[in-house]
N, C-alpha and C. Protein backbone atom coordinates (compact mmCIF):
# COMPACT_ATOMS: atom_id res chain seq x y z
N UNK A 1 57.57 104.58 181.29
CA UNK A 1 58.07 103.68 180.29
C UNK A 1 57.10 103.67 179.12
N UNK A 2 57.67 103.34 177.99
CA UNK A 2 56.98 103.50 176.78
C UNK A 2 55.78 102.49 176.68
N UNK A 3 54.42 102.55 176.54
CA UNK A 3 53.52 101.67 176.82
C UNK A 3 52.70 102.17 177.66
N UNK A 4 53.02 102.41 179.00
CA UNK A 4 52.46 102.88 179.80
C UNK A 4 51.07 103.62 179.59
N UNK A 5 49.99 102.90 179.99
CA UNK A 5 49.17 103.90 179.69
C UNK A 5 47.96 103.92 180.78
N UNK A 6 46.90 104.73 181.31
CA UNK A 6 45.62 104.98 182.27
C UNK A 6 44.27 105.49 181.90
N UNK A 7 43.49 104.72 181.72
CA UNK A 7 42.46 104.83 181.36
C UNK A 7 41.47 105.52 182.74
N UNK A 8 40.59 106.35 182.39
CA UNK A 8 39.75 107.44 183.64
C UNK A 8 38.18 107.08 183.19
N UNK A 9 37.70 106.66 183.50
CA UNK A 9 36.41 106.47 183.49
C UNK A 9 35.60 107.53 184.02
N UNK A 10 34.59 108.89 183.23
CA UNK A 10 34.14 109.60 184.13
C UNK A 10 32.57 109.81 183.97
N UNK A 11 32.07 110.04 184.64
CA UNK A 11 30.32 110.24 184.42
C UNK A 11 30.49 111.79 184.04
N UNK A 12 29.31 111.68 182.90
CA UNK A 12 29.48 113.35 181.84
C UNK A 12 27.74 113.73 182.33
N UNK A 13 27.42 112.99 182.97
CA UNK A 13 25.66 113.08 182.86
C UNK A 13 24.75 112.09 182.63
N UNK A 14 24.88 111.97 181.08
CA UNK A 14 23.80 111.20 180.94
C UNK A 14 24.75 109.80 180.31
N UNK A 15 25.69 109.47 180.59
CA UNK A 15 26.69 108.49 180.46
C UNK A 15 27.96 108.48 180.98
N UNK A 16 28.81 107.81 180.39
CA UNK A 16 30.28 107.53 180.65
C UNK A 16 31.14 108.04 179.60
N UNK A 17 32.00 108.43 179.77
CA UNK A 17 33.39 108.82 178.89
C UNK A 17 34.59 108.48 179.17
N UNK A 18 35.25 107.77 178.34
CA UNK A 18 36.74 107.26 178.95
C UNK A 18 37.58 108.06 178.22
N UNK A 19 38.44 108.19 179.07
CA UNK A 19 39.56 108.66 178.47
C UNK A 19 41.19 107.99 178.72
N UNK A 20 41.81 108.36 178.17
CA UNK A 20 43.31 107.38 177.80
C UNK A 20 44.43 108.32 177.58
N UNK A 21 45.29 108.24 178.59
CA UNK A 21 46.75 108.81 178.40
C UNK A 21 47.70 107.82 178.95
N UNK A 22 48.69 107.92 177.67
CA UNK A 22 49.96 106.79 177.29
C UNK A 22 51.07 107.66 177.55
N UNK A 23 52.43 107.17 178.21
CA UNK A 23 53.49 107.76 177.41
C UNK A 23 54.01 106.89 176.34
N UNK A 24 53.64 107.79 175.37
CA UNK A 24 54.31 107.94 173.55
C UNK A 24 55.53 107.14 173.11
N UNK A 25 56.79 107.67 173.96
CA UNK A 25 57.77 108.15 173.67
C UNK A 25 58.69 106.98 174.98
N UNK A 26 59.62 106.25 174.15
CA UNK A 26 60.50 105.98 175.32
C UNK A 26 61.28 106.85 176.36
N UNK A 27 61.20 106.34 177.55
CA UNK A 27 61.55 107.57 178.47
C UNK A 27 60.55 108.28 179.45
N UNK A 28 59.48 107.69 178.77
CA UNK A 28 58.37 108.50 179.46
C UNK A 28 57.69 108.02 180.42
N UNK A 29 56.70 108.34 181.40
CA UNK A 29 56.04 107.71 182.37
C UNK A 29 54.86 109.01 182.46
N UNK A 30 54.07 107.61 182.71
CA UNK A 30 52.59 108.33 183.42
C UNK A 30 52.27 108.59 184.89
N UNK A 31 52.01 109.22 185.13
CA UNK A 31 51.77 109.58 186.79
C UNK A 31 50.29 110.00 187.58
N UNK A 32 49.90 109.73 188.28
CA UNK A 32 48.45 110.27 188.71
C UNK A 32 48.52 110.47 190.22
N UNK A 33 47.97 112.00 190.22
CA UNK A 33 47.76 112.38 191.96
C UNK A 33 46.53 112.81 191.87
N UNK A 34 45.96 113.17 193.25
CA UNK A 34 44.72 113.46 193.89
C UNK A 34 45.19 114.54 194.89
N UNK A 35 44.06 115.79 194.68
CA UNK A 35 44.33 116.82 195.65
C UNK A 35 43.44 117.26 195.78
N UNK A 36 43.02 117.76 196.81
CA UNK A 36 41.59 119.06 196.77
C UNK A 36 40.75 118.65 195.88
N UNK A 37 40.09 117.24 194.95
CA UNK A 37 39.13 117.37 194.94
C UNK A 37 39.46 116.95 193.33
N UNK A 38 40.78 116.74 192.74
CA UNK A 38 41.24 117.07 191.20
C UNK A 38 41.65 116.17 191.34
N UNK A 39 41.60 115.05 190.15
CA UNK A 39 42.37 114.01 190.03
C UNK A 39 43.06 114.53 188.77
N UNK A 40 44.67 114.54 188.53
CA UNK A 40 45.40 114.70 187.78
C UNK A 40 46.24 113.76 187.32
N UNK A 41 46.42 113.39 185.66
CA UNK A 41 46.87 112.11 184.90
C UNK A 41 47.59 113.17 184.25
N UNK A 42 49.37 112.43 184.65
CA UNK A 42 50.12 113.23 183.68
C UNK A 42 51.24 112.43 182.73
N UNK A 43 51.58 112.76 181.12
CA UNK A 43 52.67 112.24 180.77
C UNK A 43 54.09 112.93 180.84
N UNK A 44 55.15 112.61 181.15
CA UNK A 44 56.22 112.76 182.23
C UNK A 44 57.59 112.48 181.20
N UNK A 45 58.51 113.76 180.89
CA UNK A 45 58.93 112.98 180.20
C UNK A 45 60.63 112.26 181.75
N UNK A 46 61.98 112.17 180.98
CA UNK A 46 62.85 111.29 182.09
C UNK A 46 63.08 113.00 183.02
N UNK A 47 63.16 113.66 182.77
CA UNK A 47 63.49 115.03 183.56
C UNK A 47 62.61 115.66 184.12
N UNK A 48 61.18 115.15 183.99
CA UNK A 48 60.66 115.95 185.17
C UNK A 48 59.30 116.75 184.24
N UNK A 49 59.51 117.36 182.77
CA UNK A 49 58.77 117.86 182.03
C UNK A 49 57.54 116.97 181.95
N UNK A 50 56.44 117.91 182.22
CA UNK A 50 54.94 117.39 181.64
C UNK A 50 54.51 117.37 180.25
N UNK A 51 54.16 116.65 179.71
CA UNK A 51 54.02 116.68 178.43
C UNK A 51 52.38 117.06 177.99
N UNK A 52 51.90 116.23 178.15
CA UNK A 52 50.56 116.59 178.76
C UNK A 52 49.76 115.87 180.01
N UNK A 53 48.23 116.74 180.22
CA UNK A 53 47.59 116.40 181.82
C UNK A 53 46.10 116.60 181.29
N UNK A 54 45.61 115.96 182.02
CA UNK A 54 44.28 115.48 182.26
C UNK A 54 43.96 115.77 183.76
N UNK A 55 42.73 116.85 183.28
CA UNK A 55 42.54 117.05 185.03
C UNK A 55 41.22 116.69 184.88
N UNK A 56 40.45 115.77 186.62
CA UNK A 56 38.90 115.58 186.06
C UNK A 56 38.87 115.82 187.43
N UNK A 57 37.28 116.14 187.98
CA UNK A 57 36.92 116.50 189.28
C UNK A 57 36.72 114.72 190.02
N UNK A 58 37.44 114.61 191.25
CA UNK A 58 37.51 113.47 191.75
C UNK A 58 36.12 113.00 191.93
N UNK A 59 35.13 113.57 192.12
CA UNK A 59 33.61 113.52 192.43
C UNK A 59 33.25 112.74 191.25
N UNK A 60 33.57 113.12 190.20
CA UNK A 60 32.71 112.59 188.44
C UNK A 60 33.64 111.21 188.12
N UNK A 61 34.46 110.70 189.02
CA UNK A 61 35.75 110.07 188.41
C UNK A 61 35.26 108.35 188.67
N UNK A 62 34.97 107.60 187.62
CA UNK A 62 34.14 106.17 188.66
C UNK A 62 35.33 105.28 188.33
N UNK A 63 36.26 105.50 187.36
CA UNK A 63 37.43 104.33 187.56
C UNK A 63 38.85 104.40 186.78
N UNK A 64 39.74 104.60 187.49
CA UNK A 64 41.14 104.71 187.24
C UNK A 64 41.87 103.65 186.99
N UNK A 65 42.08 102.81 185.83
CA UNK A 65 43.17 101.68 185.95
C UNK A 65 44.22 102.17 185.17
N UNK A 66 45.24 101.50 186.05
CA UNK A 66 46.98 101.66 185.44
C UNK A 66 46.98 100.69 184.89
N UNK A 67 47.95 100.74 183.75
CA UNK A 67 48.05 99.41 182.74
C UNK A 67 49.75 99.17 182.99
N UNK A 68 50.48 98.87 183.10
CA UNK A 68 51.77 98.71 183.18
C UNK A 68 52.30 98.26 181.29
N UNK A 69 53.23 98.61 181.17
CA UNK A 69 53.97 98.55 179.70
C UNK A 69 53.95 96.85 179.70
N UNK A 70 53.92 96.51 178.59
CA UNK A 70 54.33 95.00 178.21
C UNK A 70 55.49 94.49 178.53
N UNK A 71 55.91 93.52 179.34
CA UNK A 71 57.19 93.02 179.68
C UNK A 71 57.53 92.39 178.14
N UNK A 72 59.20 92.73 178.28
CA UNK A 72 59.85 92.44 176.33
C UNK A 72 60.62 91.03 177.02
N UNK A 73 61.07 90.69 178.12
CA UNK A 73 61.31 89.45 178.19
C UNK A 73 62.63 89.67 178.52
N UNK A 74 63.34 91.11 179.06
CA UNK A 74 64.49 91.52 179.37
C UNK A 74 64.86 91.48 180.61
N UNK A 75 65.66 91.68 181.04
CA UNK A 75 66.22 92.21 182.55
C UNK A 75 67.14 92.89 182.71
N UNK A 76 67.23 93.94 183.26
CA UNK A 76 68.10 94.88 183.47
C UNK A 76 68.85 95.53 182.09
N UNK A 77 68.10 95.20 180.76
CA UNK A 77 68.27 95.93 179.27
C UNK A 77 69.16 95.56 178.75
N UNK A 78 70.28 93.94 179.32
CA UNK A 78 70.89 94.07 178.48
C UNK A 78 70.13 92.38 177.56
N UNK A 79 70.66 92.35 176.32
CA UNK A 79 69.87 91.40 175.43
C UNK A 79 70.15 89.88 175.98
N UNK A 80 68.91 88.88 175.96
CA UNK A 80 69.51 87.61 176.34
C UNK A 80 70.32 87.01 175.43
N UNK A 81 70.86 85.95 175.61
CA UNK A 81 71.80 85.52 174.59
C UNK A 81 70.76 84.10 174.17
N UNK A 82 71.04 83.99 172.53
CA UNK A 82 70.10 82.78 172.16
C UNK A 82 70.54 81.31 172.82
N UNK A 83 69.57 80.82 172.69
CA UNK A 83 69.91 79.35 173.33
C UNK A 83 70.61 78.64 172.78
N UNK A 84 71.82 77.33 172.74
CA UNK A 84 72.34 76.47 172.43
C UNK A 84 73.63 77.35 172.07
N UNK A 85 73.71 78.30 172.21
CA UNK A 85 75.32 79.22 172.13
C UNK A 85 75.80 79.60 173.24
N UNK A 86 76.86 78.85 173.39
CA UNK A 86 78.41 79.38 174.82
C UNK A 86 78.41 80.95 174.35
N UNK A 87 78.49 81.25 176.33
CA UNK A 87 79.37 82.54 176.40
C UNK A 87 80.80 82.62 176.88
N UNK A 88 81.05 83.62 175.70
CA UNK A 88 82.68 83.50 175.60
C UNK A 88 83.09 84.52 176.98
N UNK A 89 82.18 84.89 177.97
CA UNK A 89 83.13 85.11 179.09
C UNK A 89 83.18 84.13 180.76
């Protein structure tokens, strides 16, 4: 979802470096796996396409937070209706 974004916290040596991948674009989602040793941060678009990835060695990696998109105050996308107005169904 649009918003979406993960911040990677990694040790470079002689400090820290963060880094930040969002999806952009409505439609999109961020994703993160762990394999053999690679932690991989990817943006996703609705079909499956990678948009871009971030690969860091799980060893150097000191902190991964997911941020979740901002709630707009919707449910299920369709618009609320303003207050003090009847619905005509």
């Amino acid at each position: 979802m649009k918003g979406d974004r993960v911040e990677i916290a990694v040790d470079i040596g002689n400090g820290v470096q963060i880094y930040e991948i969002e999806a952009s674009k409505a439609g999109r989602r961020v994703e993160v796996s762990t394999s053999r040793g690679i932690v991989e941060v990817s943006e996703v678009t609705r079909t499956g396409q990678t948009v871009r990835t971030g690969r860091f060695m799980s060893a150097r990696v000191i902190a991964l937070v997911e941020y979740p998109a901002e709630d707009q105050g919707t449910s299920g996308g369709r618009p609320r209706k303003p207050s003090g107005q009847r619905s005509l169904l």
